[in-house]
Protein backbone atom coordinates (compact mmCIF):
# COMPACT_ATOMS: atom_id res chain seq x y z
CA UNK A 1 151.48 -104.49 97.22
CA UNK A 2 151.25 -101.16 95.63
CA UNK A 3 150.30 -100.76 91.88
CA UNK A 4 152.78 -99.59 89.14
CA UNK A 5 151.47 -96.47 87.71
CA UNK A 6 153.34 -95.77 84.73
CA UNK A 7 153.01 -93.06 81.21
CA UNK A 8 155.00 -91.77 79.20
CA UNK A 9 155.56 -87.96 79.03
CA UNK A 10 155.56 -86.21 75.64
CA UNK A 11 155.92 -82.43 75.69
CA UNK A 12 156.94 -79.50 74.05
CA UNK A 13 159.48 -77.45 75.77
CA UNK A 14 158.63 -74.08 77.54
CA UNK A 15 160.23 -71.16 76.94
CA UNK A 16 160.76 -70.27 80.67
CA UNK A 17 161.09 -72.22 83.63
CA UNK A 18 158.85 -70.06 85.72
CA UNK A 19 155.92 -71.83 87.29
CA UNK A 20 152.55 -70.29 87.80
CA UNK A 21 150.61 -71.71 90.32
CA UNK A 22 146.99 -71.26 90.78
CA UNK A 23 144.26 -72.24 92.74
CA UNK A 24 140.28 -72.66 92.17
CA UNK A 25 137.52 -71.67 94.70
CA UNK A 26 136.76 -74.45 97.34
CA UNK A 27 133.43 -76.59 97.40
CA UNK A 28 131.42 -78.01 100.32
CA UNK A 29 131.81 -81.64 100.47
CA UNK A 30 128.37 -83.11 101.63
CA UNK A 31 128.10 -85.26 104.11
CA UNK A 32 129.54 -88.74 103.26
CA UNK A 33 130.54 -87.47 99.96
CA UNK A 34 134.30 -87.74 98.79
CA UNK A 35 136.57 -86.47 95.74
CA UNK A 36 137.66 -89.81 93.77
CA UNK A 37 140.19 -88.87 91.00
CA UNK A 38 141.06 -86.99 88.38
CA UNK A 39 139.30 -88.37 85.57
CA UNK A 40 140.24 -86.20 82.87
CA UNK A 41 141.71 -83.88 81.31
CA UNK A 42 142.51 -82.26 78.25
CA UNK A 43 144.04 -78.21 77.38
CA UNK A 44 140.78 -76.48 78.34
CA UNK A 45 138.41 -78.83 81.10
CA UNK A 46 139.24 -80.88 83.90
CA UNK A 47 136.82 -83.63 85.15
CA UNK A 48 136.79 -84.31 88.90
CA UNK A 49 134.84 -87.58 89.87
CA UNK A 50 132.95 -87.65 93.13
CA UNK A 51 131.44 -90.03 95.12
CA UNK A 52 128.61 -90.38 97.89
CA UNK A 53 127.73 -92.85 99.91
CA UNK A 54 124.18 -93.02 101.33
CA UNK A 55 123.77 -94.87 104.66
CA UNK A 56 120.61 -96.53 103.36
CA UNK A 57 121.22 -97.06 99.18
CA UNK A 58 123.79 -97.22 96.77
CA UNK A 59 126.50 -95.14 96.04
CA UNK A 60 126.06 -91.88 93.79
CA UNK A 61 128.64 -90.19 91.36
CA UNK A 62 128.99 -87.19 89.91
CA UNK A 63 131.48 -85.07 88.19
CA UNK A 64 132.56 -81.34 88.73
CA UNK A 65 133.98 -79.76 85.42
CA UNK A 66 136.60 -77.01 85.51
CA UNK A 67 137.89 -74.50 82.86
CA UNK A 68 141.72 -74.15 82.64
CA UNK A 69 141.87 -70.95 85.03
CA UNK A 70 140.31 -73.70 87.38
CA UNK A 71 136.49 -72.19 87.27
CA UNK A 72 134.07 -74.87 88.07
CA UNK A 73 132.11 -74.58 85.03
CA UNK A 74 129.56 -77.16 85.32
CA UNK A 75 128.58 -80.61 87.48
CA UNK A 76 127.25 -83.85 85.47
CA UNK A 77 125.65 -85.88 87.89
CA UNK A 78 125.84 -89.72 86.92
CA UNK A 79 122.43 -91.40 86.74
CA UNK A 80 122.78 -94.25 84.97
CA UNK A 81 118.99 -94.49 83.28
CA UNK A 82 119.26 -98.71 82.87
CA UNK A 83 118.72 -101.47 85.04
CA UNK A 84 118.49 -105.16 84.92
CA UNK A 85 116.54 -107.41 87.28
CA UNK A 86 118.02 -110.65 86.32
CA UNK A 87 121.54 -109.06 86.90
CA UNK A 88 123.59 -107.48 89.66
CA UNK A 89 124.76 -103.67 88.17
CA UNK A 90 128.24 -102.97 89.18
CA UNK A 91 129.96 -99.93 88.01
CA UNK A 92 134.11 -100.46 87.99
CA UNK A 93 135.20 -97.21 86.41
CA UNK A 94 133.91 -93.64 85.02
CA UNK A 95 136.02 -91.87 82.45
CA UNK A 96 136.07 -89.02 79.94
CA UNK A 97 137.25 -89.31 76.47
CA UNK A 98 136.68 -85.93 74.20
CA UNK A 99 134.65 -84.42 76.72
CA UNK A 100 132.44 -86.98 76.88
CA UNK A 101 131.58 -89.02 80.06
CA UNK A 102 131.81 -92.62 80.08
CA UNK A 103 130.34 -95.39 82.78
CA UNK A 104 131.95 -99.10 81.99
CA UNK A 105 130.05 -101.83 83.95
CA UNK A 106 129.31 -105.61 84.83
CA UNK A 107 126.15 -107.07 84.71
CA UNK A 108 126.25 -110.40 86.51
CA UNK A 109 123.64 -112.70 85.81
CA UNK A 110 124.01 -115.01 88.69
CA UNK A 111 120.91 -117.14 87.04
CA UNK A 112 122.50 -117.60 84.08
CA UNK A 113 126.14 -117.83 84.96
CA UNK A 114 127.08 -114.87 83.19
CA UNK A 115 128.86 -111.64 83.34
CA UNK A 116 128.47 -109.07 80.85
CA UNK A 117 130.93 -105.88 80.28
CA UNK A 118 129.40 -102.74 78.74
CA UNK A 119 130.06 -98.78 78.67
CA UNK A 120 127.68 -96.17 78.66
CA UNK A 121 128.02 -93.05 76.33
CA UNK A 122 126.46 -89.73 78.17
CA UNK A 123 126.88 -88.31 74.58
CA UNK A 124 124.71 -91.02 72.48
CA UNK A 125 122.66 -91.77 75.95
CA UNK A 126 123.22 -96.02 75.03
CA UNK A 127 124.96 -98.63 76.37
CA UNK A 128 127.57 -100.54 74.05
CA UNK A 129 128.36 -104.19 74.84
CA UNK A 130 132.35 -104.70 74.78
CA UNK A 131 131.97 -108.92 75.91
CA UNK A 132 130.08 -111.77 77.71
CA UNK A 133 131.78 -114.53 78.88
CA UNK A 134 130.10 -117.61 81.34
CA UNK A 135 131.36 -119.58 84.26
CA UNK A 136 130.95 -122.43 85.56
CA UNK A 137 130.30 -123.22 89.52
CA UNK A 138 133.40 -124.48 90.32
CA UNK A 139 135.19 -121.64 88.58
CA UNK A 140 136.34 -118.27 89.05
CA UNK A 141 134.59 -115.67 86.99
CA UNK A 142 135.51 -114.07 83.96
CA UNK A 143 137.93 -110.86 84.36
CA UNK A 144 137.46 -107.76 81.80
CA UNK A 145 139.86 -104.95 81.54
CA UNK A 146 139.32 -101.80 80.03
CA UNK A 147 142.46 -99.48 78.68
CA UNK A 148 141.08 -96.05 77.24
CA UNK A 149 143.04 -92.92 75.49
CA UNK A 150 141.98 -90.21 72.88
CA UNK A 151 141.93 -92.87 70.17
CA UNK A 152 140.02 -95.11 71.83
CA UNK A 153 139.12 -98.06 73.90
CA UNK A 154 140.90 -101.71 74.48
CA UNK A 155 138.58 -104.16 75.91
CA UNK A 156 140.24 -107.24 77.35
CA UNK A 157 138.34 -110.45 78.59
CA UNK A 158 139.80 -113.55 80.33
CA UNK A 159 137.97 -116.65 80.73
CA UNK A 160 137.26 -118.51 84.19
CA UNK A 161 140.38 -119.33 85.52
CA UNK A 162 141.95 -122.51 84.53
CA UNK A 163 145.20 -123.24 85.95
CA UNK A 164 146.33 -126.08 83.99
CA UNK A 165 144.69 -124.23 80.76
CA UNK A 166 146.97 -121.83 78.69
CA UNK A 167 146.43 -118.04 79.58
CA UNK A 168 143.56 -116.29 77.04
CA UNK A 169 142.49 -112.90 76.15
CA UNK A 170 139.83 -111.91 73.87
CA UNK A 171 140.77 -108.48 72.75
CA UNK A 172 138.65 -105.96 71.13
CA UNK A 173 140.03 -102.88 69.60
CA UNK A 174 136.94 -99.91 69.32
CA UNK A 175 137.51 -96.47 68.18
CA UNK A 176 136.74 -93.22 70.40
CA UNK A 177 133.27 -93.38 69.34
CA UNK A 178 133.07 -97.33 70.17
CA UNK A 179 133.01 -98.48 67.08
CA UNK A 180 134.46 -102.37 66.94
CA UNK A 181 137.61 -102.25 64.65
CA UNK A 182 138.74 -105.48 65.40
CA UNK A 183 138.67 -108.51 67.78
CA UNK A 184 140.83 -111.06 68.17
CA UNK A 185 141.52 -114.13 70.71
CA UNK A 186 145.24 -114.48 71.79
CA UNK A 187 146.21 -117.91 73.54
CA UNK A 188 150.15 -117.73 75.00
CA UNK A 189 151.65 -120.58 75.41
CA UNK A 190 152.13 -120.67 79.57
CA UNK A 191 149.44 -121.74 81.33
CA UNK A 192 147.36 -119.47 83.91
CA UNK A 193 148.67 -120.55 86.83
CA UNK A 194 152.46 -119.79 85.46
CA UNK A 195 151.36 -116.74 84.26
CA UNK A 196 151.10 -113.62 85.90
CA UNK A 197 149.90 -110.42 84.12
CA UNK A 198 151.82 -107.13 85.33
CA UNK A 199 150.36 -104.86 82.41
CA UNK A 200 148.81 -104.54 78.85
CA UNK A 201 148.24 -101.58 76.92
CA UNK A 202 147.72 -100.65 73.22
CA UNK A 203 149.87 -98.37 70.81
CA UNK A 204 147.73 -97.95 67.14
CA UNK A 205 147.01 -101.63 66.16
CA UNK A 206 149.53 -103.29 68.32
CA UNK A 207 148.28 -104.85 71.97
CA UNK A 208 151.96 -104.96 74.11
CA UNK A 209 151.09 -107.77 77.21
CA UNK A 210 153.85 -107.67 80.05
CA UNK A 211 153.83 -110.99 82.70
CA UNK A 212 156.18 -113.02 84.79
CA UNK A 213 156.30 -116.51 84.64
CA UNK A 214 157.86 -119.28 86.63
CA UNK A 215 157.65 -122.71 85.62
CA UNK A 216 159.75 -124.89 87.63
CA UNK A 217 158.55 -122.90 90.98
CA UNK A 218 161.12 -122.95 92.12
CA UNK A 219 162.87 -120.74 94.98
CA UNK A 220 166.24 -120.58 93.10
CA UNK A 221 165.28 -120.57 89.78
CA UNK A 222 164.60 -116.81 88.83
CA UNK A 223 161.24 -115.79 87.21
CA UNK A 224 160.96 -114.75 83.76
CA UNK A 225 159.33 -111.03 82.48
CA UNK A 226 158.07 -111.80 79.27
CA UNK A 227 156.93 -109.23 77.05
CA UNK A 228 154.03 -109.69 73.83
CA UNK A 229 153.72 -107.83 71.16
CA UNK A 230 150.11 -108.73 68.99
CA UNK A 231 150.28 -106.94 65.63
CA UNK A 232 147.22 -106.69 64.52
CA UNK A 233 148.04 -105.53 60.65
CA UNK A 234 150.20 -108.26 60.21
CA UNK A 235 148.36 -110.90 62.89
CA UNK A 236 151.77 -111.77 63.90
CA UNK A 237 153.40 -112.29 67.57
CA UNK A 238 156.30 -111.32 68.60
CA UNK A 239 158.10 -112.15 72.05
CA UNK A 240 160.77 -111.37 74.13
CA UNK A 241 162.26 -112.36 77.17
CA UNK A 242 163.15 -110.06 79.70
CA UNK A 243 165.01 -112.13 82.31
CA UNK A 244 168.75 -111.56 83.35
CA UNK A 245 171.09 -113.06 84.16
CA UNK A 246 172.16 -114.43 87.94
CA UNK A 247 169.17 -111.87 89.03
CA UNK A 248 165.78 -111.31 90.72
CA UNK A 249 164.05 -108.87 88.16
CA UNK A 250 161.09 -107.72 90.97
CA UNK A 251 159.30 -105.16 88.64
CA UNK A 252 159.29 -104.01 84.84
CA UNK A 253 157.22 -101.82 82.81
CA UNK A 254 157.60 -100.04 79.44
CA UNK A 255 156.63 -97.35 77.31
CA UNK A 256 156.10 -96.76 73.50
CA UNK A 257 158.29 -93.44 72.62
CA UNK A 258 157.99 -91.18 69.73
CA UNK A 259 160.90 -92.75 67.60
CA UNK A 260 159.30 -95.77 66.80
CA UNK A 261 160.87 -97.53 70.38
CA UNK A 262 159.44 -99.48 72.72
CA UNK A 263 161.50 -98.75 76.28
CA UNK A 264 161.22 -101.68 78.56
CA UNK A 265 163.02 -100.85 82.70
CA UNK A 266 162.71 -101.68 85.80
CA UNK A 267 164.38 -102.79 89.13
CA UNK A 268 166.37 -106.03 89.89
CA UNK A 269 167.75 -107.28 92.84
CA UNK A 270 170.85 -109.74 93.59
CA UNK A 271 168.66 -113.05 95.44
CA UNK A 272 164.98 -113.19 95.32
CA UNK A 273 163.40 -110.19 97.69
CA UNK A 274 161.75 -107.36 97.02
CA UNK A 275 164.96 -105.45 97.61
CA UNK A 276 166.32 -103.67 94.58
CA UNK A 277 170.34 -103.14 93.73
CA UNK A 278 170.16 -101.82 90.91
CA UNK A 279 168.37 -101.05 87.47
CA UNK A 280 168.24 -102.91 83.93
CA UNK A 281 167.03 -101.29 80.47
CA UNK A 282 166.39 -102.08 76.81
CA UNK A 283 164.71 -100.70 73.94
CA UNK A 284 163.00 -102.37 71.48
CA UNK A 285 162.74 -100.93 67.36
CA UNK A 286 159.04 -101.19 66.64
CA UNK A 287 160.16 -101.43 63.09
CA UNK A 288 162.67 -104.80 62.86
CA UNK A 289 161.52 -106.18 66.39
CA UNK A 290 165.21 -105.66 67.54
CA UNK A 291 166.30 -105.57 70.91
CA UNK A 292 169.14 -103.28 71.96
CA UNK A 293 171.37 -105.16 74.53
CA UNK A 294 170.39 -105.30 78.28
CA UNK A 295 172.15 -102.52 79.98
CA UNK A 296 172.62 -104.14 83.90
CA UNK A 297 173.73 -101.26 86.27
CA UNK A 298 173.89 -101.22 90.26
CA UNK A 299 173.60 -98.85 92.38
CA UNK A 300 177.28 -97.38 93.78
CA UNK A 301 178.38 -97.53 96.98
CA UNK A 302 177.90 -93.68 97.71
CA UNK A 303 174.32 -93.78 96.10
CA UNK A 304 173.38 -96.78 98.81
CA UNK A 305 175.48 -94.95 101.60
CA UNK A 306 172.71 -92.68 101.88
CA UNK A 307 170.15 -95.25 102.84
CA UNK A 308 171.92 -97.94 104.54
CA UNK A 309 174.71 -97.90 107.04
CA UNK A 310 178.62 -98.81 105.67
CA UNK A 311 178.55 -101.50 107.32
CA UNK A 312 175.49 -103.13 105.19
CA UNK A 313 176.60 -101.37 101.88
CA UNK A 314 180.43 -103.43 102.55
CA UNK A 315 178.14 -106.75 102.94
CA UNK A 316 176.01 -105.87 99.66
CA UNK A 317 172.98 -104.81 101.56
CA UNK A 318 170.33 -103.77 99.03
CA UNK A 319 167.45 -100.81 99.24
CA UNK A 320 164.41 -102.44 101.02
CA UNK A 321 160.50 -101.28 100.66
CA UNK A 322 160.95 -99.15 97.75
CA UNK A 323 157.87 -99.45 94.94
CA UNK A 324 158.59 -98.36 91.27
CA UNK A 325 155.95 -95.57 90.47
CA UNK A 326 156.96 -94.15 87.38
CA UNK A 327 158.83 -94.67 84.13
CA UNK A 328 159.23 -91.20 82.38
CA UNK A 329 160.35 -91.23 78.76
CA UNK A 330 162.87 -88.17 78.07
CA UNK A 331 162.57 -86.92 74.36
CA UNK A 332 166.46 -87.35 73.49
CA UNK A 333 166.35 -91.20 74.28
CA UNK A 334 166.84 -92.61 77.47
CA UNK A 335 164.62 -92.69 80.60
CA UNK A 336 164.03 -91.86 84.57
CA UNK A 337 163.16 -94.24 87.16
CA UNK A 338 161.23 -92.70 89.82
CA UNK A 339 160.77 -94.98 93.17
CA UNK A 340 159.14 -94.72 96.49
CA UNK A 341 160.00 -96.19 99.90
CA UNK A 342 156.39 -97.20 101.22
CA UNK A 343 155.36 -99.64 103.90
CA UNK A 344 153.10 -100.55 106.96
CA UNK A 345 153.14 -101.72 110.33
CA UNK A 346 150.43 -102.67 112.86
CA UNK A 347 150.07 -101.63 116.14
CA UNK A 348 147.87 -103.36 119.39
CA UNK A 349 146.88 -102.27 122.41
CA UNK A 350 144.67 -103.66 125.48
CA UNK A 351 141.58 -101.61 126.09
CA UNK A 352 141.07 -102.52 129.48
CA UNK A 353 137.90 -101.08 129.66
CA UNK A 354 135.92 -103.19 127.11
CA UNK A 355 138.74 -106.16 127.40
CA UNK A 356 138.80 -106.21 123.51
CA UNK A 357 142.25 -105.62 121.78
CA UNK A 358 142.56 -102.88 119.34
CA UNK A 359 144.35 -102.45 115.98
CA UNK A 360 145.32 -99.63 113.98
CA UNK A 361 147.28 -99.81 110.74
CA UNK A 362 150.45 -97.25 110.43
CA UNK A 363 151.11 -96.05 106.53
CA UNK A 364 154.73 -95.12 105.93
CA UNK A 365 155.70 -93.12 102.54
CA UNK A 366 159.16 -92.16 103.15
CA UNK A 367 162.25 -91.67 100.72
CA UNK A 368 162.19 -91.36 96.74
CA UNK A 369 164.88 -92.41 94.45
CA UNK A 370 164.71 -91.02 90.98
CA UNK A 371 168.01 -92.39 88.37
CA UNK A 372 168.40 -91.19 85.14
CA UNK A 373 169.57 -93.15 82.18
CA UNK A 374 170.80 -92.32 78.63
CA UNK A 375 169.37 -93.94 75.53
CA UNK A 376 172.10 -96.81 76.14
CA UNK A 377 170.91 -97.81 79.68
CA UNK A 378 174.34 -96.04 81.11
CA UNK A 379 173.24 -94.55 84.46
CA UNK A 380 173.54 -90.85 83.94
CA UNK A 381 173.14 -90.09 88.13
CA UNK A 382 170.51 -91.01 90.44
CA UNK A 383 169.42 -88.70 93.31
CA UNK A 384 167.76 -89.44 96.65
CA UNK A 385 165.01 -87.39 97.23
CA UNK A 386 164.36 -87.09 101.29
CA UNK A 387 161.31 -87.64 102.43
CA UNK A 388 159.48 -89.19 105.84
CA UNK A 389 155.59 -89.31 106.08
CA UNK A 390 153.12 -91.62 108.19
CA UNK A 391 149.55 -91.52 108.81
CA UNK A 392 147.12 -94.12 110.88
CA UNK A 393 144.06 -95.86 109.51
CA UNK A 394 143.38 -93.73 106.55
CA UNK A 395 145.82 -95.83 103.86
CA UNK A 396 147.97 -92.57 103.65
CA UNK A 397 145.30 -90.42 101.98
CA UNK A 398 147.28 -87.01 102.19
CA UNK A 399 150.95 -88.94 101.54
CA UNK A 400 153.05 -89.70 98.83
CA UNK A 401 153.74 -87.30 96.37
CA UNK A 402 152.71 -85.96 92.05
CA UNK A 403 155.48 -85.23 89.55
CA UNK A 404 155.90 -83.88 86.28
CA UNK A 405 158.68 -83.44 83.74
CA UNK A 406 159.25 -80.74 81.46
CA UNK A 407 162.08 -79.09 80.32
CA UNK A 408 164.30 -81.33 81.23
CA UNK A 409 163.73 -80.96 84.99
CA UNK A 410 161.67 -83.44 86.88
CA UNK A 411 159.27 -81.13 89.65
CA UNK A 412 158.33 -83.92 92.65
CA UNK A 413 155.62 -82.21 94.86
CA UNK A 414 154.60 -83.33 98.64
CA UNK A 415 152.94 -82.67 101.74
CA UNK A 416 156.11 -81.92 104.59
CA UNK A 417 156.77 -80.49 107.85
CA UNK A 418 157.02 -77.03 108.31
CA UNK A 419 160.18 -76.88 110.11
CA UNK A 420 162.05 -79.18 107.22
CA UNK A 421 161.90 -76.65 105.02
CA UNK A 422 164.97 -74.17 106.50
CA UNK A 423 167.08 -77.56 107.49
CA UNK A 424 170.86 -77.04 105.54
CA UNK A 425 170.95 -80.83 105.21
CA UNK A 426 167.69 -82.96 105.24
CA UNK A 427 169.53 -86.14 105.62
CA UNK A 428 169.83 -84.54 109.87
CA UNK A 429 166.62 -84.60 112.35
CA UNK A 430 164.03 -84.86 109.40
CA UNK A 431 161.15 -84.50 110.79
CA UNK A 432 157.93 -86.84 109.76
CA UNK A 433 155.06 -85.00 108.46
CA UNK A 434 152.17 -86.63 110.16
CA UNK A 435 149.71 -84.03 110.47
CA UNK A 436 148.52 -82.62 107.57
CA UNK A 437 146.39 -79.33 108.84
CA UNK A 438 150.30 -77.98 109.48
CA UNK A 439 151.91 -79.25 106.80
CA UNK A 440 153.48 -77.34 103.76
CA UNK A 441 153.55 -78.24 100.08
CA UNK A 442 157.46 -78.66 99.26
CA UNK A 443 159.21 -78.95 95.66
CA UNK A 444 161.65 -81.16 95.44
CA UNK A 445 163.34 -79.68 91.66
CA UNK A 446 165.85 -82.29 89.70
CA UNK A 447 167.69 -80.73 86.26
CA UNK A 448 168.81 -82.64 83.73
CA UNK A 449 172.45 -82.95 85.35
CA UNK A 450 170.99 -84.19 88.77
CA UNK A 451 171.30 -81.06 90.63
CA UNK A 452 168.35 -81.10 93.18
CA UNK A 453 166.67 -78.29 95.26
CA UNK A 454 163.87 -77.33 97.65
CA UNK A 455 161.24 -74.57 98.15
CA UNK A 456 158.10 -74.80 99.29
CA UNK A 457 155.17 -73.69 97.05
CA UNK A 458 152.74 -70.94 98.17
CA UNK A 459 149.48 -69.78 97.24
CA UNK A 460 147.13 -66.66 97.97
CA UNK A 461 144.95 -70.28 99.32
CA UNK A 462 147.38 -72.02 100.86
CA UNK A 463 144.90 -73.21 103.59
CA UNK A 464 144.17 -76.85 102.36
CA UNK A 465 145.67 -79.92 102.04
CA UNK A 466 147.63 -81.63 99.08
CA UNK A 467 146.38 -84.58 97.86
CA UNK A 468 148.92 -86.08 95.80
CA UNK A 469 147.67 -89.95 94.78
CA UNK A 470 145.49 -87.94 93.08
CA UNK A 471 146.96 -85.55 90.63
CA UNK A 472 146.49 -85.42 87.00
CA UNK A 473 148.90 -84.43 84.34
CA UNK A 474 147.84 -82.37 80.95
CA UNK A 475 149.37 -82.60 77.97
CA UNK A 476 150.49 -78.53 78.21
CA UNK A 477 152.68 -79.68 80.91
CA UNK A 478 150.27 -78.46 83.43
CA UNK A 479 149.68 -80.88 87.07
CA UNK A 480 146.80 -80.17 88.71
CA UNK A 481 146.10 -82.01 92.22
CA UNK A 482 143.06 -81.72 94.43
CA UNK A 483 143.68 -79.92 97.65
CA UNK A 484 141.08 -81.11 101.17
CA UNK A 485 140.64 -80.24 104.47
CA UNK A 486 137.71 -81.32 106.91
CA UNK A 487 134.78 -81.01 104.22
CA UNK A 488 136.04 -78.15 102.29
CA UNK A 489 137.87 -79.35 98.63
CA UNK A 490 139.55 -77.33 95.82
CA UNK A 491 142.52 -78.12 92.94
CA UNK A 492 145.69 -76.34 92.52
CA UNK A 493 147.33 -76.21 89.59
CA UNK A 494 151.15 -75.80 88.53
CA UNK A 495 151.70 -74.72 84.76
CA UNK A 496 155.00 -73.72 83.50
């Protein structure tokens, strides 16, 4: 199943809604090398991570820096200058915080029965250890996870895996220049095998812990979204349920906003599926620990007309395959909901040749959904984005598609066929985009009363490929997405 990726968007508003677009130089990939992520970014550099993999040795990283006109300025490659020989040395993520590059790793002493987390500091040229927990044979190992913004790191480790044992995390709360501010060791009261963790993240000194929990098992008996709030000034906890009534909540998330409120939404549907008929939201004042009342709404008739035939929408037939991405935070109170209809099939076929029977894997991004609410949960429209995209064996690397919100217009941005572009209705003989060295970039444009538009966006480089997983957002409202084709890379960026 696809991840949640949701933020919150804080801005200040522009003064025009013209968009400048602009587009760097491209690079030479090298052979077997490949363009990761975004890694960061702030309102004058850009970090792009990159990876190559040697046939014969381990994998290699290194990061191209660009100034905000998109001028590669620099490259940092990423030697790490430690080793241990008792321990296997596995990197799991490379970030920047205030320009600064940072390597977090495992060190698994297999010996010892013992994993070690750590991050590197390019800046200080040392290693800082964040935890160490052990494990036993018949166990699973440890977990760590690491949550990082401009203030700082949050370094979360769970035991071995019990499942009769209550769920634990030993949290650790450092400062930007990994200094330990505090630590603490949070038991909940549901075990680990009626626990499931969808998401944690840290505002100041509060730790926010979103699961689902089950505890009968049962196939008719709803699960339960729980949310956690750890204060660390007080040492209190605080916790609220998040289950509704008579329905299937099949995915949550929230976000801390400005005003002191903590926005919880998400998708629900009527029986237990991974349908959704509708969306639920609540806020939460930081300040008393109140909770606003649930605001339940489904989707209308016309709204589900557009995806399903009348004759499902009369029988309650419910929107199938769709994935919540994103959970966008306006700045007058309420929020947007921004879906997308993704799945997979797989295809076999007889090579009579060899004999052997071959598989390949078909990647479907199709439709997005994106509904509005006001600060009381009372759906202000919702708008149906069309959309059809499918690639084979390459887990839809040029698919999908980057957003942004400023304004008070949400900008959706995507790889499409040409000839979609100059259709009067997209809802007749859209055509899939599934070949990328033809395709356009199109933006799909959504204003604040739910009016939505096309165009397509072109450059004086408009000769490479949009890679959307991959875009990053800056905090002057500028998205900036790398751009690929055969071993040629480059970013474009959209300011307003």
């Amino acid at each position: 199943m696809r991840k949640i990726f949701t933020y919150i968007l804080l801005f200040t508003c522009a003064t025009s809604l013209a968009q400048t677009v602009t587009t760097s130089n491209v690079s030479r990939l090298v052979n077997r090398e490949e363009v990761k992520n975004i890694i960061g970014s702030n309102d004058s550099l850009i970090y792009v991570l990159k990876r190559h993999n040697p046939t014969f040795s381990a994998s290699k990283f290194e990061i191209d820096v660009y100034n905000k006109q998109l001028n590669k300025v620099s490259n940092i490659p990423i030697e790490l200058p430690f080793s241990d020989n008792n321990a296997n040395i596995n990197i799991k993520e490379i970030f920047v915080q205030n320009n600064t590059p940072y390597v977090y790793y495992e060190a698994d002493d297999r010996a010892a029965r013992k994993i070690t987390a750590l991050v590197y500091n390019y800046a200080k040229s040392a290693s800082t250890i964040l935890g160490s927990l052990s494990y036993d044979k018949t166990n699973r190992p440890p977990s760590f996870k690491v949550n990082s913004d401009s203030t700082g790191i949050l370094f979360v480790g769970q035991p071995p895996y019990e499942k009769t044992s209550n769920e634990i995390y030993e949290i650790s709360r450092y400062s930007e220049d990994l200094t330990l501010l505090w630590k603490e060791k949070l038991e909940l009261p549901y075990t680990a095998q009626n626990f499931v963790l969808e998401k944690i993240k840290f505002y100041n000194d509060n730790v926010f812990i979103l699961g689902n929990t089950n505890f009968e098992k049962s196939f008719n008996n709803p699960e339960k979204f729980i949310l956690i709030r750890y204060d660390n000034t007080t040492k209190t906890i605080k916790e609220f349920e998040l289950s509704l009534t008579g329905k299937w909540i099949n995915s949550a998330t929230f976000e801390v906003a400005p005003n002191n409120k903590l926005y919880v939404g998400g998708f629900y549907s009527n029986d237990k599926s991974f349908s959704i008929a509708g969306t639920f939201f609540l806020s939460i004042d930081l300040t008393t620990n109140q909770i606003s009342e649930k605001s339940i709404k489904p989707f209308g008739e016309q709204f589900l007309s557009e995806f399903l035939p009348p004759r499902k929408v009369k029988k309650g037939g419910e929107l199938s395959s769709f994935y919540f991405d994103h959970f966008i935070v306006k700045p007058n109170g309420g929020a947007i909901f921004v879906a997308e209809q993704y799945f997979k099939s797989i295809s076999t076929y007889n090579d009579i040749a060899s004999g052997f029977v071959n598989y390949s894997t078909i990647y479907y991004y199709n439709d997005i959904i994106v509904v509005s609410v006001d600060e009381e949960g009372q759906i202000e429209w919702n708008k149906k984005v069309a959309k059809k995209q499918y690639s084979v064996n390459d887990y839809g690397y040029f698919l999908s598609y980057a957003l942004t919100y400023f304004n008070d217009n949400l900008y959706i941005y995507f790889n499409d066929h040409p000839r979609n572009i100059n259709l009067p209705n997209r809802e007749q003989n859209l055509r899939y985009m599934n070949y990328p060295q033809r395709a356009i970039v199109v933006q799909a444009k959504i204003n604040a009363n739910g009016d939505l538009s096309y165009s397509e966006v072109k450059t004086e480089k408009n000769n490479l490929i949009l890679r959307p997983k991959l875009s990053c957002r800056t905090n002057d409202n500028r998205l900036i997405m790398p751009t690929e084709k055969s071993k040629l890379y480059g970013l474009i960026q959209i300011a307003p």
